[in-house]
N, C-alpha and C. Protein backbone atom coordinates (compact mmCIF):
# COMPACT_ATOMS: atom_id res chain seq x y z
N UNK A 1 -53.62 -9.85 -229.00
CA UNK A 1 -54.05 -8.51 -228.59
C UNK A 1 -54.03 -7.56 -229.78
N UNK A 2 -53.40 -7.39 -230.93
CA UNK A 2 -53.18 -6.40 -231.67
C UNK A 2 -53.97 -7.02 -232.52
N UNK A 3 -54.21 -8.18 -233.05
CA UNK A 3 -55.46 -8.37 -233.86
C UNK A 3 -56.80 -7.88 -233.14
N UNK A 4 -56.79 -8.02 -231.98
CA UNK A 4 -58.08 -7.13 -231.91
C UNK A 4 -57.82 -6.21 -231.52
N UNK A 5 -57.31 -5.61 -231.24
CA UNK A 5 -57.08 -4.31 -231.29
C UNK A 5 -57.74 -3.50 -232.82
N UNK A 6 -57.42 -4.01 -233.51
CA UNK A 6 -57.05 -3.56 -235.53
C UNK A 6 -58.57 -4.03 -235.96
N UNK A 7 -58.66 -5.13 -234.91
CA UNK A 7 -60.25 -4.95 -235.60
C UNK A 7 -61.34 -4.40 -234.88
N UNK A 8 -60.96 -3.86 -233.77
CA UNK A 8 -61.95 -3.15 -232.65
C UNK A 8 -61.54 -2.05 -233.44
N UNK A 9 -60.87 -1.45 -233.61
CA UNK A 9 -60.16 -0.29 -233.96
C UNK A 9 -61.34 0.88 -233.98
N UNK A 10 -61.74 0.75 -235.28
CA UNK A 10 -63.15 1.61 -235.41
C UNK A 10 -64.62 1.30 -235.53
N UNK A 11 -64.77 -0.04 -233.88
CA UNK A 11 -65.92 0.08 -233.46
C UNK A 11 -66.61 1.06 -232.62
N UNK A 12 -67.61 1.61 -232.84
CA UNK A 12 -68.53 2.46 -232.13
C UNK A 12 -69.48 2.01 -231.06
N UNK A 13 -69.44 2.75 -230.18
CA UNK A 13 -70.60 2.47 -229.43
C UNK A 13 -71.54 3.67 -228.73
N UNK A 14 -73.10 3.81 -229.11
CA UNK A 14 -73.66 4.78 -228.65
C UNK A 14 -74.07 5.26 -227.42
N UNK A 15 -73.88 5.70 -226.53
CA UNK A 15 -74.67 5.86 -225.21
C UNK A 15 -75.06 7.23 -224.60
N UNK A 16 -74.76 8.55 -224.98
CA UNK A 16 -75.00 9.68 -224.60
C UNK A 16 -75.32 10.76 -225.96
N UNK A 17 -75.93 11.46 -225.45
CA UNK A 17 -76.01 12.88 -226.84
C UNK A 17 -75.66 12.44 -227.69
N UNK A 18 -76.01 11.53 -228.57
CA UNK A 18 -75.48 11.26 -229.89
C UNK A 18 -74.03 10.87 -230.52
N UNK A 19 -73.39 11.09 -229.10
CA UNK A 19 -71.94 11.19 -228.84
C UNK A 19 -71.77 9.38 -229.20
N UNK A 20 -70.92 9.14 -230.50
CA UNK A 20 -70.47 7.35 -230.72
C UNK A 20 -68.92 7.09 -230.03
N UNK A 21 -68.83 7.19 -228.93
CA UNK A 21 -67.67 6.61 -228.90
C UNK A 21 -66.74 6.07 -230.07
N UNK A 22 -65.37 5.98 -230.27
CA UNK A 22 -64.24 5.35 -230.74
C UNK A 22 -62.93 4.98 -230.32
N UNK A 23 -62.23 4.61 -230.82
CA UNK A 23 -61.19 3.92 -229.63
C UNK A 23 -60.42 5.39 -230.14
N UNK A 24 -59.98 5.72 -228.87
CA UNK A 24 -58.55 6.66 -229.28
C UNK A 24 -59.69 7.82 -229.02
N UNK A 25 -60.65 8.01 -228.69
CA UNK A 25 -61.22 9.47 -228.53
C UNK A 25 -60.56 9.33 -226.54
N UNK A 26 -60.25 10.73 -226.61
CA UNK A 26 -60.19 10.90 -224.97
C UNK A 26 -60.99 11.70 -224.39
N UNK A 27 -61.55 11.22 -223.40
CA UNK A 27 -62.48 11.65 -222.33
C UNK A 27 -61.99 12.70 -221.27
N UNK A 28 -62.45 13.97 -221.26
CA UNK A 28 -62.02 15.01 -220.21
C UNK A 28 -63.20 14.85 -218.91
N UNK A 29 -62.73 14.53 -218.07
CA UNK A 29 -63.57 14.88 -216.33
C UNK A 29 -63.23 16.01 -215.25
N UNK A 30 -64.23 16.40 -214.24
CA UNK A 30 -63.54 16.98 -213.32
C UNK A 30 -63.91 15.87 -212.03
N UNK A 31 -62.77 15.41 -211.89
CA UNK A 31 -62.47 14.63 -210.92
C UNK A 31 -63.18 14.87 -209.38
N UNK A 32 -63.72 14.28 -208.62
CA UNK A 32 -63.32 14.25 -207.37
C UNK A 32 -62.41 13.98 -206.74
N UNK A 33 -61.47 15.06 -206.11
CA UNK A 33 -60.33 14.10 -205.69
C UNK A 33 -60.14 15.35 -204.27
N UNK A 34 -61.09 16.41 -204.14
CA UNK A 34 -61.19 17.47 -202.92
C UNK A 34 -60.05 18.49 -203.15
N UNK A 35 -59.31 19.02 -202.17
CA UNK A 35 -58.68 20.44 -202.08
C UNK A 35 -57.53 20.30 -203.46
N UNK A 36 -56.95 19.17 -203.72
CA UNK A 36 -55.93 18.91 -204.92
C UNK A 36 -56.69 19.02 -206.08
N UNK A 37 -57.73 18.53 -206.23
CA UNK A 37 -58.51 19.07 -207.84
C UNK A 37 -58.88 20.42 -207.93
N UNK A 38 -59.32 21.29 -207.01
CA UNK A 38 -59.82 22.56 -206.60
C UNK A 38 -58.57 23.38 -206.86
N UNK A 39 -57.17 22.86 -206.19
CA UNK A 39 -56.43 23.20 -207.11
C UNK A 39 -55.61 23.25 -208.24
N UNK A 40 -55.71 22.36 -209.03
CA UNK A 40 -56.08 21.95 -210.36
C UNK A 40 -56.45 22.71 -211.08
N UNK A 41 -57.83 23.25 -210.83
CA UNK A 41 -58.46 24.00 -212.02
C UNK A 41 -58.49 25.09 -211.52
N UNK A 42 -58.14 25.87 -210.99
CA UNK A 42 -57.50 27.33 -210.30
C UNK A 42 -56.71 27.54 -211.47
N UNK A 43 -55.74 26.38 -211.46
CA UNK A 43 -54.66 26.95 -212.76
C UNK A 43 -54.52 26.96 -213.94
N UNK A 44 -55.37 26.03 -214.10
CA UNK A 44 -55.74 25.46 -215.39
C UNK A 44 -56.92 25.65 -216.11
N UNK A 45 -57.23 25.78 -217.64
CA UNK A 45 -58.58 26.39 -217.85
C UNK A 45 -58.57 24.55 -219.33
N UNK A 46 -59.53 24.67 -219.19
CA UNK A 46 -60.08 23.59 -220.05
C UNK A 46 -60.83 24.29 -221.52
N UNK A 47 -61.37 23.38 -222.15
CA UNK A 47 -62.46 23.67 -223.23
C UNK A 47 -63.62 24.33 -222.85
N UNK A 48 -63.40 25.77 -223.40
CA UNK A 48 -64.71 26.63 -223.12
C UNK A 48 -64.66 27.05 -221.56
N UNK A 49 -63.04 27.02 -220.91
CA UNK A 49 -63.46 27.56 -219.71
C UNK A 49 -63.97 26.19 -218.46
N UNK A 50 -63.85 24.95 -219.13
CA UNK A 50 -64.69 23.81 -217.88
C UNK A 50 -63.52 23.94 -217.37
N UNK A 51 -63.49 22.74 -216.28
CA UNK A 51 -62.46 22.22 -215.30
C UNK A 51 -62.26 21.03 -215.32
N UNK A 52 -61.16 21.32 -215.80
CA UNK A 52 -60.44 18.87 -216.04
C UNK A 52 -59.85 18.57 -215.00
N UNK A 53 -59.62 17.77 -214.31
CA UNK A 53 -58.50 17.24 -213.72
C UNK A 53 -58.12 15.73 -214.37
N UNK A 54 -58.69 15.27 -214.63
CA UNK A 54 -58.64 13.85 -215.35
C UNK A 54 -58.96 13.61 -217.04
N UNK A 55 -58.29 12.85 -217.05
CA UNK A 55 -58.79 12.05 -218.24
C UNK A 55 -58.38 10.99 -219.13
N UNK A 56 -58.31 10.36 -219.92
CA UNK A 56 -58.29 8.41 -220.24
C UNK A 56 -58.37 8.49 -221.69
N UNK A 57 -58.30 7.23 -222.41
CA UNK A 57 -58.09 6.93 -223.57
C UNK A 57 -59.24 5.89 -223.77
N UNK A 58 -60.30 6.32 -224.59
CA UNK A 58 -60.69 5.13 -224.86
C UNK A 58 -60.36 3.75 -225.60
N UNK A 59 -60.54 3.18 -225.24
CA UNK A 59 -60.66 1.34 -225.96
C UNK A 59 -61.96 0.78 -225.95
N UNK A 60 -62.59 0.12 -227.05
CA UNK A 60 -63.43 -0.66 -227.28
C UNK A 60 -62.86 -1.91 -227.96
N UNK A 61 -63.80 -3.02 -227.22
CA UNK A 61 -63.00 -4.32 -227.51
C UNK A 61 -64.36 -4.73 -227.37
N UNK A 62 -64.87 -5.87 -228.02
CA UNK A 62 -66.51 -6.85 -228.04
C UNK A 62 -67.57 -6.12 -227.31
N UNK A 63 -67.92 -5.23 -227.73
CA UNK A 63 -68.72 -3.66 -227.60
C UNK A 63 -68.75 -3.53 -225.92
N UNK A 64 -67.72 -3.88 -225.46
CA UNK A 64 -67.32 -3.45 -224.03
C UNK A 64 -66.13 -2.22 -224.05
N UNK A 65 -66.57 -0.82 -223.48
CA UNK A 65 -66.00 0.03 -223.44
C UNK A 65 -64.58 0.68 -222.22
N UNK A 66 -63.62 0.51 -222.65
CA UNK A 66 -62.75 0.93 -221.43
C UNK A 66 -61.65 1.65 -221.62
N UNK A 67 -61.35 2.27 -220.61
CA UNK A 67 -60.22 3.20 -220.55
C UNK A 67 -59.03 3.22 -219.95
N UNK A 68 -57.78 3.61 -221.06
CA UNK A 68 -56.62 3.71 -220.63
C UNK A 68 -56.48 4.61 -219.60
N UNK A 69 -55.95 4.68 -218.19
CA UNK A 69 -56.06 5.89 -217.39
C UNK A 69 -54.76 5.76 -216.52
N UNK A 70 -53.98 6.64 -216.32
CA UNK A 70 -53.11 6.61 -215.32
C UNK A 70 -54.02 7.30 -213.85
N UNK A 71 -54.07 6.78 -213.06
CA UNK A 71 -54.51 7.06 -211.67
C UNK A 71 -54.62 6.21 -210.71
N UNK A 72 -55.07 6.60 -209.52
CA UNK A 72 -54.85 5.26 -207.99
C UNK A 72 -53.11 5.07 -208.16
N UNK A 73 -52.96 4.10 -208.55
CA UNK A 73 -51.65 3.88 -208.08
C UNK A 73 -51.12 3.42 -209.46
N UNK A 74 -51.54 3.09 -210.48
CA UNK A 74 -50.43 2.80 -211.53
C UNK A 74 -51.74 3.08 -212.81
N UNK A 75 -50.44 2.48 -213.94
CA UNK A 75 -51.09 3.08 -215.31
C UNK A 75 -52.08 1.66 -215.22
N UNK A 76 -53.31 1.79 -216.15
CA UNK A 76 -54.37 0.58 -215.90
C UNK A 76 -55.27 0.81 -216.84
N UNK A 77 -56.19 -0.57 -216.69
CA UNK A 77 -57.62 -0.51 -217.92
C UNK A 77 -58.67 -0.57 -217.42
N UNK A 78 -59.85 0.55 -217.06
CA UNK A 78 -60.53 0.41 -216.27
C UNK A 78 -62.06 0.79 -217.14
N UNK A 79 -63.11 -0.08 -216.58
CA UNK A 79 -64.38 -0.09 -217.05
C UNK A 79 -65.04 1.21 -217.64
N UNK A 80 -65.59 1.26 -218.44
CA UNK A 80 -65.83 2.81 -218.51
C UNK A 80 -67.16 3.13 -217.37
N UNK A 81 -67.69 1.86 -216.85
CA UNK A 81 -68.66 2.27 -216.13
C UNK A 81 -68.01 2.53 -214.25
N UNK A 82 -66.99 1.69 -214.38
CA UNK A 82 -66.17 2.50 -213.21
C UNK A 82 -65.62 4.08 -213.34
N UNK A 83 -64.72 4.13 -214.30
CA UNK A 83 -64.59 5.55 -214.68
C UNK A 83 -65.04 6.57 -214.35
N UNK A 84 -66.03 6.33 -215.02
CA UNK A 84 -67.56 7.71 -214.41
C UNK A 84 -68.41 8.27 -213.51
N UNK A 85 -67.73 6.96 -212.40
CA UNK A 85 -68.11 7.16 -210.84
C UNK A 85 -67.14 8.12 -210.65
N UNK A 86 -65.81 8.54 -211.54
CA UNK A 86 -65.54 9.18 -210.58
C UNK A 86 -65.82 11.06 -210.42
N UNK A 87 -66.44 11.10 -211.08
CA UNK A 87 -66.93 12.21 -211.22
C UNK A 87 -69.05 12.52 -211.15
N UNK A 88 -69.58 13.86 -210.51
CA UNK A 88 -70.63 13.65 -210.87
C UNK A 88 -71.15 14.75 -211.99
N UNK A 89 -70.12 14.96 -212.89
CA UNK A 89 -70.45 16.30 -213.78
C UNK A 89 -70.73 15.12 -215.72
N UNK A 90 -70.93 15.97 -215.98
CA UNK A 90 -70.86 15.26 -217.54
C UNK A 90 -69.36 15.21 -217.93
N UNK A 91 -68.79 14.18 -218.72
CA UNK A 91 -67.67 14.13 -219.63
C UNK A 91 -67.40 14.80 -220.51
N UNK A 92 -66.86 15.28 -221.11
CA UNK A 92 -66.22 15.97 -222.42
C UNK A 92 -65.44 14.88 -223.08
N UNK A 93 -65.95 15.00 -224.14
CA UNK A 93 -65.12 13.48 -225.25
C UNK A 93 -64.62 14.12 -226.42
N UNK A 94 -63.27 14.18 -227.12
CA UNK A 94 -62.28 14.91 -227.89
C UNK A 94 -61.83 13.35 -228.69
N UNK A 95 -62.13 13.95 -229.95
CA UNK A 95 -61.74 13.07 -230.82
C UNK A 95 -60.35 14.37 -232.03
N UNK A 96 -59.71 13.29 -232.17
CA UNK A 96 -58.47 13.58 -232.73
C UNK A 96 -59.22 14.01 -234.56
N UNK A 97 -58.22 15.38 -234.80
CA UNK A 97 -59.20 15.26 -236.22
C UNK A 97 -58.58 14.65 -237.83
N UNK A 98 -59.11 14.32 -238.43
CA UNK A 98 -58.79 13.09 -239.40
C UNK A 98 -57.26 12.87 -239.77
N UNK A 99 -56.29 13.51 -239.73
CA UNK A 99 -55.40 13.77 -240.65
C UNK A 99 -54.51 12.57 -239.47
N UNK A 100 -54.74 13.08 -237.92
CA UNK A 100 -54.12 12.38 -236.70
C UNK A 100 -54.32 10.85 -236.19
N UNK A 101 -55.71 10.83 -237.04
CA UNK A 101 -56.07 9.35 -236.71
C UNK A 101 -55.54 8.08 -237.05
N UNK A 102 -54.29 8.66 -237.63
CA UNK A 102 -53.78 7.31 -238.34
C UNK A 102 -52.80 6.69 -237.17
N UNK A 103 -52.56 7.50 -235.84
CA UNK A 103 -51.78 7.24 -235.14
C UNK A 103 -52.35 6.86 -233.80
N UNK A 104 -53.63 6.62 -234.09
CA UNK A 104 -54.14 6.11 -233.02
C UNK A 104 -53.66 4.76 -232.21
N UNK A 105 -53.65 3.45 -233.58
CA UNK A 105 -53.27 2.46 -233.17
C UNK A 105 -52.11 2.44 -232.47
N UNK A 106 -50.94 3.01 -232.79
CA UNK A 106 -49.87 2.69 -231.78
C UNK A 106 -49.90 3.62 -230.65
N UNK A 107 -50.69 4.55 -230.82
CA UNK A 107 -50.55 5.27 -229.33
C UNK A 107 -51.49 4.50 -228.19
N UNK A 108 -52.44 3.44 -228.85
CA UNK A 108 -53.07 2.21 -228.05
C UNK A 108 -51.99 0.81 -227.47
N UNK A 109 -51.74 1.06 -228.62
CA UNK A 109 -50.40 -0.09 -228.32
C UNK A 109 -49.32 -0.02 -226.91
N UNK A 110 -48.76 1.60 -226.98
CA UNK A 110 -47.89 1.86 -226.25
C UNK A 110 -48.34 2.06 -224.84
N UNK A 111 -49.88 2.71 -225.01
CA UNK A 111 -50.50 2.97 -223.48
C UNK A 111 -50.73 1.41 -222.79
N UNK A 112 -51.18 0.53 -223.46
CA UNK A 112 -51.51 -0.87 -223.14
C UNK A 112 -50.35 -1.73 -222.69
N UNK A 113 -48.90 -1.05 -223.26
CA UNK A 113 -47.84 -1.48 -222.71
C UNK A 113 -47.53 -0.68 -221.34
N UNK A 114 -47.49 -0.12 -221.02
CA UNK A 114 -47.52 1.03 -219.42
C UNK A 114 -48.33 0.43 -218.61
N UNK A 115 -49.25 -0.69 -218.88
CA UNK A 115 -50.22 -0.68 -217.69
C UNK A 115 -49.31 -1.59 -216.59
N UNK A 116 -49.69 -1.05 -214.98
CA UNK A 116 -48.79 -1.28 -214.64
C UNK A 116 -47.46 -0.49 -213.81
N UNK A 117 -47.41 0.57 -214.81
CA UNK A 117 -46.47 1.65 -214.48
C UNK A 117 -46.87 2.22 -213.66
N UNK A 118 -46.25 2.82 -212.26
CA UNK A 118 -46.68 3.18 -211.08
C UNK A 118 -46.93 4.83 -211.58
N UNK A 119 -47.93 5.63 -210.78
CA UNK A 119 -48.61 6.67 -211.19
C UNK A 119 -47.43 7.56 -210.58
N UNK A 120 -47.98 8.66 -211.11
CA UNK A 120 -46.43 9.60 -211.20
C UNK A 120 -46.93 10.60 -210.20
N UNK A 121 -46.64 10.12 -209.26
CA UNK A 121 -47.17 11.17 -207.92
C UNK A 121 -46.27 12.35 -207.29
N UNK A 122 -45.23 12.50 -208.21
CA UNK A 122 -44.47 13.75 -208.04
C UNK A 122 -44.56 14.47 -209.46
N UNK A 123 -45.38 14.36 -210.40
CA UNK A 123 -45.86 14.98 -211.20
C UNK A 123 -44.84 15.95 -212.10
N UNK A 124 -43.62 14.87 -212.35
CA UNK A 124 -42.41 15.29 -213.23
C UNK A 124 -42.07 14.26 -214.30
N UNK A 125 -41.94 15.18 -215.57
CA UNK A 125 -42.03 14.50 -216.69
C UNK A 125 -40.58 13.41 -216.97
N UNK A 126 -40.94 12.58 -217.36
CA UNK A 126 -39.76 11.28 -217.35
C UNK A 126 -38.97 10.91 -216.53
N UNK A 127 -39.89 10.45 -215.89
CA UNK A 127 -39.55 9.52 -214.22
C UNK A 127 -39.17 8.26 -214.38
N UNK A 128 -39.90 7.87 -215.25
CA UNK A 128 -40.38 6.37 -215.45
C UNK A 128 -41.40 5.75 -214.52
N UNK A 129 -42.70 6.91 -214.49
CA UNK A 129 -43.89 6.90 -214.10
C UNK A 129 -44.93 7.91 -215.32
N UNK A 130 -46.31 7.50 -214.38
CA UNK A 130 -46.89 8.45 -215.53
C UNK A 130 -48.21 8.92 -214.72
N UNK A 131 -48.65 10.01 -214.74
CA UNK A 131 -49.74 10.54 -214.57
C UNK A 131 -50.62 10.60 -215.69
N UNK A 132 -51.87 11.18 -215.53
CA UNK A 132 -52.97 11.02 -216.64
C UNK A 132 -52.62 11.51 -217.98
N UNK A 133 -52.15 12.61 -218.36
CA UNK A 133 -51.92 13.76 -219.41
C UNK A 133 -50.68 12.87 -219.65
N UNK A 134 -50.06 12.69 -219.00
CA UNK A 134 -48.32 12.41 -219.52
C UNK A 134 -48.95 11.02 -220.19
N UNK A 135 -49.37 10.02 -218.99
CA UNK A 135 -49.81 9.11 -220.49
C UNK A 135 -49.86 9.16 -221.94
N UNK A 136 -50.87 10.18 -222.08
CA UNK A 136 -51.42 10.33 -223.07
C UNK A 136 -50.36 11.64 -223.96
N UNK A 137 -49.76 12.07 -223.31
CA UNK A 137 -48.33 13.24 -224.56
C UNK A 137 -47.69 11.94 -224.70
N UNK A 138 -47.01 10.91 -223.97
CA UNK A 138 -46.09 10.20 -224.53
C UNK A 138 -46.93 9.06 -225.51
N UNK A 139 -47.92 8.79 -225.23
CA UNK A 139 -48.64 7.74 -225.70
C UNK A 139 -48.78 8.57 -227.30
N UNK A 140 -48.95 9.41 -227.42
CA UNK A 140 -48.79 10.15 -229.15
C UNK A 140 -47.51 10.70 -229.73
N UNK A 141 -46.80 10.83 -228.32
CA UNK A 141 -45.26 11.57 -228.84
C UNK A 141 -44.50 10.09 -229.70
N UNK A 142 -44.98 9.10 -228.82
CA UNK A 142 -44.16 7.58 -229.73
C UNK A 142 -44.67 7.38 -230.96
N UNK A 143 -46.07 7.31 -231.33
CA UNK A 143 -46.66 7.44 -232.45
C UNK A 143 -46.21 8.14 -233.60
N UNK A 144 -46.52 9.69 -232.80
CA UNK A 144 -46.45 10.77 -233.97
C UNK A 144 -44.59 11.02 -234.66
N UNK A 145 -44.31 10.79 -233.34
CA UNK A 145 -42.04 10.68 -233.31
C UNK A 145 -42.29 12.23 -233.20
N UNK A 146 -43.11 12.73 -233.02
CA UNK A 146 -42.63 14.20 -232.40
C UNK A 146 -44.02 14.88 -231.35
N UNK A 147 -43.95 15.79 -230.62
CA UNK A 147 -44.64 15.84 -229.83
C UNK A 147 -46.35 16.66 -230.39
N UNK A 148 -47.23 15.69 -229.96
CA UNK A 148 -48.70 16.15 -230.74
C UNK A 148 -49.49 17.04 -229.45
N UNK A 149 -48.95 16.84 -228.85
CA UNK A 149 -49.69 18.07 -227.44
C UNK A 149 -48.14 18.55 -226.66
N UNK A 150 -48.67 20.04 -226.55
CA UNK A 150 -47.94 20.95 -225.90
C UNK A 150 -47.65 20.70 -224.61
N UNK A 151 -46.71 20.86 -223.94
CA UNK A 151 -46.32 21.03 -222.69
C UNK A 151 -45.82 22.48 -222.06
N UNK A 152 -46.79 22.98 -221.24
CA UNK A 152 -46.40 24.39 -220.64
C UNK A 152 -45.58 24.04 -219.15
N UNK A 153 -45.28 25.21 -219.00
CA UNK A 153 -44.33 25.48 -217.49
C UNK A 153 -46.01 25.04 -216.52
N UNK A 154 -45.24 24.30 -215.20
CA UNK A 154 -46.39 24.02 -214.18
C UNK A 154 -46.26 25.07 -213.19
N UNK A 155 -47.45 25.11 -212.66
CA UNK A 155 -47.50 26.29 -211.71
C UNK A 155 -48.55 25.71 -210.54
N UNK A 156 -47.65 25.81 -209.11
CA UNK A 156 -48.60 25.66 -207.92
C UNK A 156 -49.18 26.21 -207.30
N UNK A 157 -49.02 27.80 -207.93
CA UNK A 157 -49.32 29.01 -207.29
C UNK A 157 -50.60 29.04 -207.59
N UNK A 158 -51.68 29.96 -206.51
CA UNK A 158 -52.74 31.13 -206.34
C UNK A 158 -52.76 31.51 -207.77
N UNK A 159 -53.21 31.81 -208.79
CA UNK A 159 -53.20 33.38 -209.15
C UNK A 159 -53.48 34.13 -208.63
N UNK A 160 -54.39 34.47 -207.32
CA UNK A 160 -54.95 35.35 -206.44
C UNK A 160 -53.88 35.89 -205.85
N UNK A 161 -53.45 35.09 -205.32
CA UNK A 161 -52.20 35.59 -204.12
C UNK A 161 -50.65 35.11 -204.95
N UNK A 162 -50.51 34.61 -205.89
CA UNK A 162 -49.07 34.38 -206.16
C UNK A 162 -48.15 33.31 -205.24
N UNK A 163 -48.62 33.02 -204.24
CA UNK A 163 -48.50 31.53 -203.34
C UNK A 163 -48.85 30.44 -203.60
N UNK A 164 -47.93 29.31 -203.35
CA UNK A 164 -48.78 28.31 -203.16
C UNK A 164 -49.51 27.94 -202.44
N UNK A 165 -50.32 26.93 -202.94
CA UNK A 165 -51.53 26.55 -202.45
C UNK A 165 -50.89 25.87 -201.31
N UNK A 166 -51.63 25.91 -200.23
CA UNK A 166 -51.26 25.01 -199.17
C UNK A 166 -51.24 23.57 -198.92
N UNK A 167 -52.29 23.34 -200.03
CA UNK A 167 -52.38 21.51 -199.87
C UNK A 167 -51.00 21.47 -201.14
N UNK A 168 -50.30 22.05 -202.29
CA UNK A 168 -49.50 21.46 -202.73
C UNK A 168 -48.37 21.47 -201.55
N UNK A 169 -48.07 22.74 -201.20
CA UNK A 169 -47.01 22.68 -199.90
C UNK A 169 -47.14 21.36 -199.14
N UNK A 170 -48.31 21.44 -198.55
CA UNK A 170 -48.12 20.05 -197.64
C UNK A 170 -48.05 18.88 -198.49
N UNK A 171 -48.80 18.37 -199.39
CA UNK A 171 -48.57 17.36 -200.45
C UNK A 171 -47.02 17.01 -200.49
N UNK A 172 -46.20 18.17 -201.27
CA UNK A 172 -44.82 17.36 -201.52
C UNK A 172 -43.36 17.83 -200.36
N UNK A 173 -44.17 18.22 -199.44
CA UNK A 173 -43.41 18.20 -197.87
C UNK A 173 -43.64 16.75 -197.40
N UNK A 174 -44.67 16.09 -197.53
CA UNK A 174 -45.27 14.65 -197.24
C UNK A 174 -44.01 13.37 -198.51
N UNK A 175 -43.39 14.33 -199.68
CA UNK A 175 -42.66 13.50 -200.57
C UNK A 175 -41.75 13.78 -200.63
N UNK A 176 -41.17 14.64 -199.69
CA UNK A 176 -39.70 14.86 -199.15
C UNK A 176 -39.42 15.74 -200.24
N UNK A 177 -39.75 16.90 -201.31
CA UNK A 177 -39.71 16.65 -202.48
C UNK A 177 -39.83 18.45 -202.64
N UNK A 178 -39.00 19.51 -203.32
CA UNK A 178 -39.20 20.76 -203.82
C UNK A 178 -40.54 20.72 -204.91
N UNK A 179 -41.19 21.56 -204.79
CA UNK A 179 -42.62 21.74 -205.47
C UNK A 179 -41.72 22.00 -207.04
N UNK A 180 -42.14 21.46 -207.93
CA UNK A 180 -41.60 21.24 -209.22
C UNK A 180 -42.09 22.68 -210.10
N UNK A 181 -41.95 23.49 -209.61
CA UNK A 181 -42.38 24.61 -210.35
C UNK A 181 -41.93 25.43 -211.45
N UNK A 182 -42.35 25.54 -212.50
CA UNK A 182 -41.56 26.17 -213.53
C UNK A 182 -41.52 25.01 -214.68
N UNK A 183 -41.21 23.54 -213.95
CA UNK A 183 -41.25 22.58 -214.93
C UNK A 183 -41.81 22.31 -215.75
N UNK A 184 -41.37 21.62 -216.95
CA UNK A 184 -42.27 21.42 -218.29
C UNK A 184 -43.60 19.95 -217.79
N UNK A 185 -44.84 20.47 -218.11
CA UNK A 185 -45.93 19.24 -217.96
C UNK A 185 -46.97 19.71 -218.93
N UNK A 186 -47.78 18.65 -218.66
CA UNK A 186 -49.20 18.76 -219.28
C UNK A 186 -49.98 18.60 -218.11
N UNK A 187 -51.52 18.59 -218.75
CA UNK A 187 -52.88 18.58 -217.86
C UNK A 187 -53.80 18.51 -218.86
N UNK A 188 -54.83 18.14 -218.45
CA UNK A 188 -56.40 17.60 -219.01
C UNK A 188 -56.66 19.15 -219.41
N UNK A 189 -56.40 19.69 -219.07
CA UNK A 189 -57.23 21.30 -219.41
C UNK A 189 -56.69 21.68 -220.36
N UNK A 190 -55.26 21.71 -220.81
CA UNK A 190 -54.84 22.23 -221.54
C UNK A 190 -54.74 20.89 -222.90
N UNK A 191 -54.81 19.90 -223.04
CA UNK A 191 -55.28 18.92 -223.88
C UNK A 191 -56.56 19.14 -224.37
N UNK A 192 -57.45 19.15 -223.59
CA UNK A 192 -58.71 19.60 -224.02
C UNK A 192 -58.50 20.92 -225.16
N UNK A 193 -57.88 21.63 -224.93
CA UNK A 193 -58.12 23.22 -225.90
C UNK A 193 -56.96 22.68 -226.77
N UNK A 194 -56.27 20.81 -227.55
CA UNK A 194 -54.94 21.55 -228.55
C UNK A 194 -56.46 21.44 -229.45
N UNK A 195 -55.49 22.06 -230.73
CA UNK A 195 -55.86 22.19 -231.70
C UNK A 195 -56.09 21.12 -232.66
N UNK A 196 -55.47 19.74 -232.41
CA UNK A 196 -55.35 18.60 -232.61
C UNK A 196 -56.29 17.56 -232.55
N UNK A 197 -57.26 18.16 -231.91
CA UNK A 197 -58.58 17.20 -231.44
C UNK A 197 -59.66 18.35 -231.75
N UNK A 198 -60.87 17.75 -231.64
CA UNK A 198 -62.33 18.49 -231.66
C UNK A 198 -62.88 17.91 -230.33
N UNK A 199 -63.63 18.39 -229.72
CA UNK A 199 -64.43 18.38 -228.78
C UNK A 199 -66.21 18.06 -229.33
N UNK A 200 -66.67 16.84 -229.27
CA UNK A 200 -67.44 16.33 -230.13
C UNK A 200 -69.00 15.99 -229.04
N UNK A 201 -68.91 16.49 -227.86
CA UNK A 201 -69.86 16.18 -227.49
C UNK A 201 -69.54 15.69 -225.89
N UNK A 202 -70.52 15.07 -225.12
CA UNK A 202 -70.31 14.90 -223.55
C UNK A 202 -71.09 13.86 -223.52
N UNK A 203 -70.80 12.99 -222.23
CA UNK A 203 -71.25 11.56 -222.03
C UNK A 203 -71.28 12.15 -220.44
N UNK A 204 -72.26 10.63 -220.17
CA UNK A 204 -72.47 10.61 -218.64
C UNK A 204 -71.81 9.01 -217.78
């Protein structure tokens, strides 16, 4: 696996706007996933203002394209042509900028070791689960040995009204579980805007 890995490493592959894929670029989506993505991007603002709820790691291996993704039920490697069903908007694709790329390979390494890991459906950092974003902070925090994307306080609230949303209420009333608020996380939206990556274009 790590020999090809090292030699896939920086294969390309073309398929949208000029946009070449590479391994280690990550893909921003807005998910379908109904009243829980809706509130999602209520709170969250993405690149230029879009709406993320999702997003994956690419891998290219024998010019077959796929992605690291925590979602459904555990961490996994999924087709890039499955992927993209799950959304019907264009992708946003963020490539890391030169100085970071040297840490790509083991942050491939480590995500490829997680697959497997059950998805982090109470959406708290070091469970010994993982949601999409957390994947991908720890998948560079092991790499880099210190943290390469920010983690802000989470919030389930409205901004409108300063309440929570009602589907998180019912959500983690359904997980026996206090709404984790205040806690340190990440999200696709706020990955999208570090400073650490460029935003290089959109795929379909």
């Amino acid at each position: 696996m790590t020999r090809i890995l090292l030699f896939c490493l920086f294969s390309t592959l073309s398929f949208a706007q000029n946009v070449k894929l590479k391994t280690g670029d990550i893909i921003f989506q807005s998910m379908n996933c109904g009243p829980l993505c809706e509130a999602i991007n209520e709170v969250t603002e993405g690149y230029q203002g879009k709406d993320f709820s999702h997003l994956g790691l690419v891998l290219i291996q024998n010019d077959s394209i796929y992605i690291i993704e925590a979602g459904g039920k555990e961490v996994k490697l999924t087709p890039y042509k499955t992927f993209k069903t799950y959304t019907n908007e264009e992708m946003y694709v963020g490539r890391l900028k030169p100085k970071y790329r040297k840490y790509i390979p083991e942050a491939i390494a480590f995500s490829l070791k997680q697959i497997g890991t059950p998805y982090d459906e109470e959406y708290i950092y070091d469970n010994g689960k993982y949601y999409c974003s957390e994947l991908i902070y720890d998948a560079f925090l092991e790499a880099y040995k210190k943290p390469l994307f920010q983690m802000f306080p989470m919030t389930f609230k409205s901004p409108k009204t300063n309440k929570y949303f009602e589907v998180w209420e019912e959500y983690y009333k359904n997980l026996k579980m206090e709404i984790p608020e205040g806690e340190l996380g990440c999200n696709p939206g706020g990955i999208s805007t570090s400073d650490k990556l460029k935003i290089i274009g959109t795929v379909y």
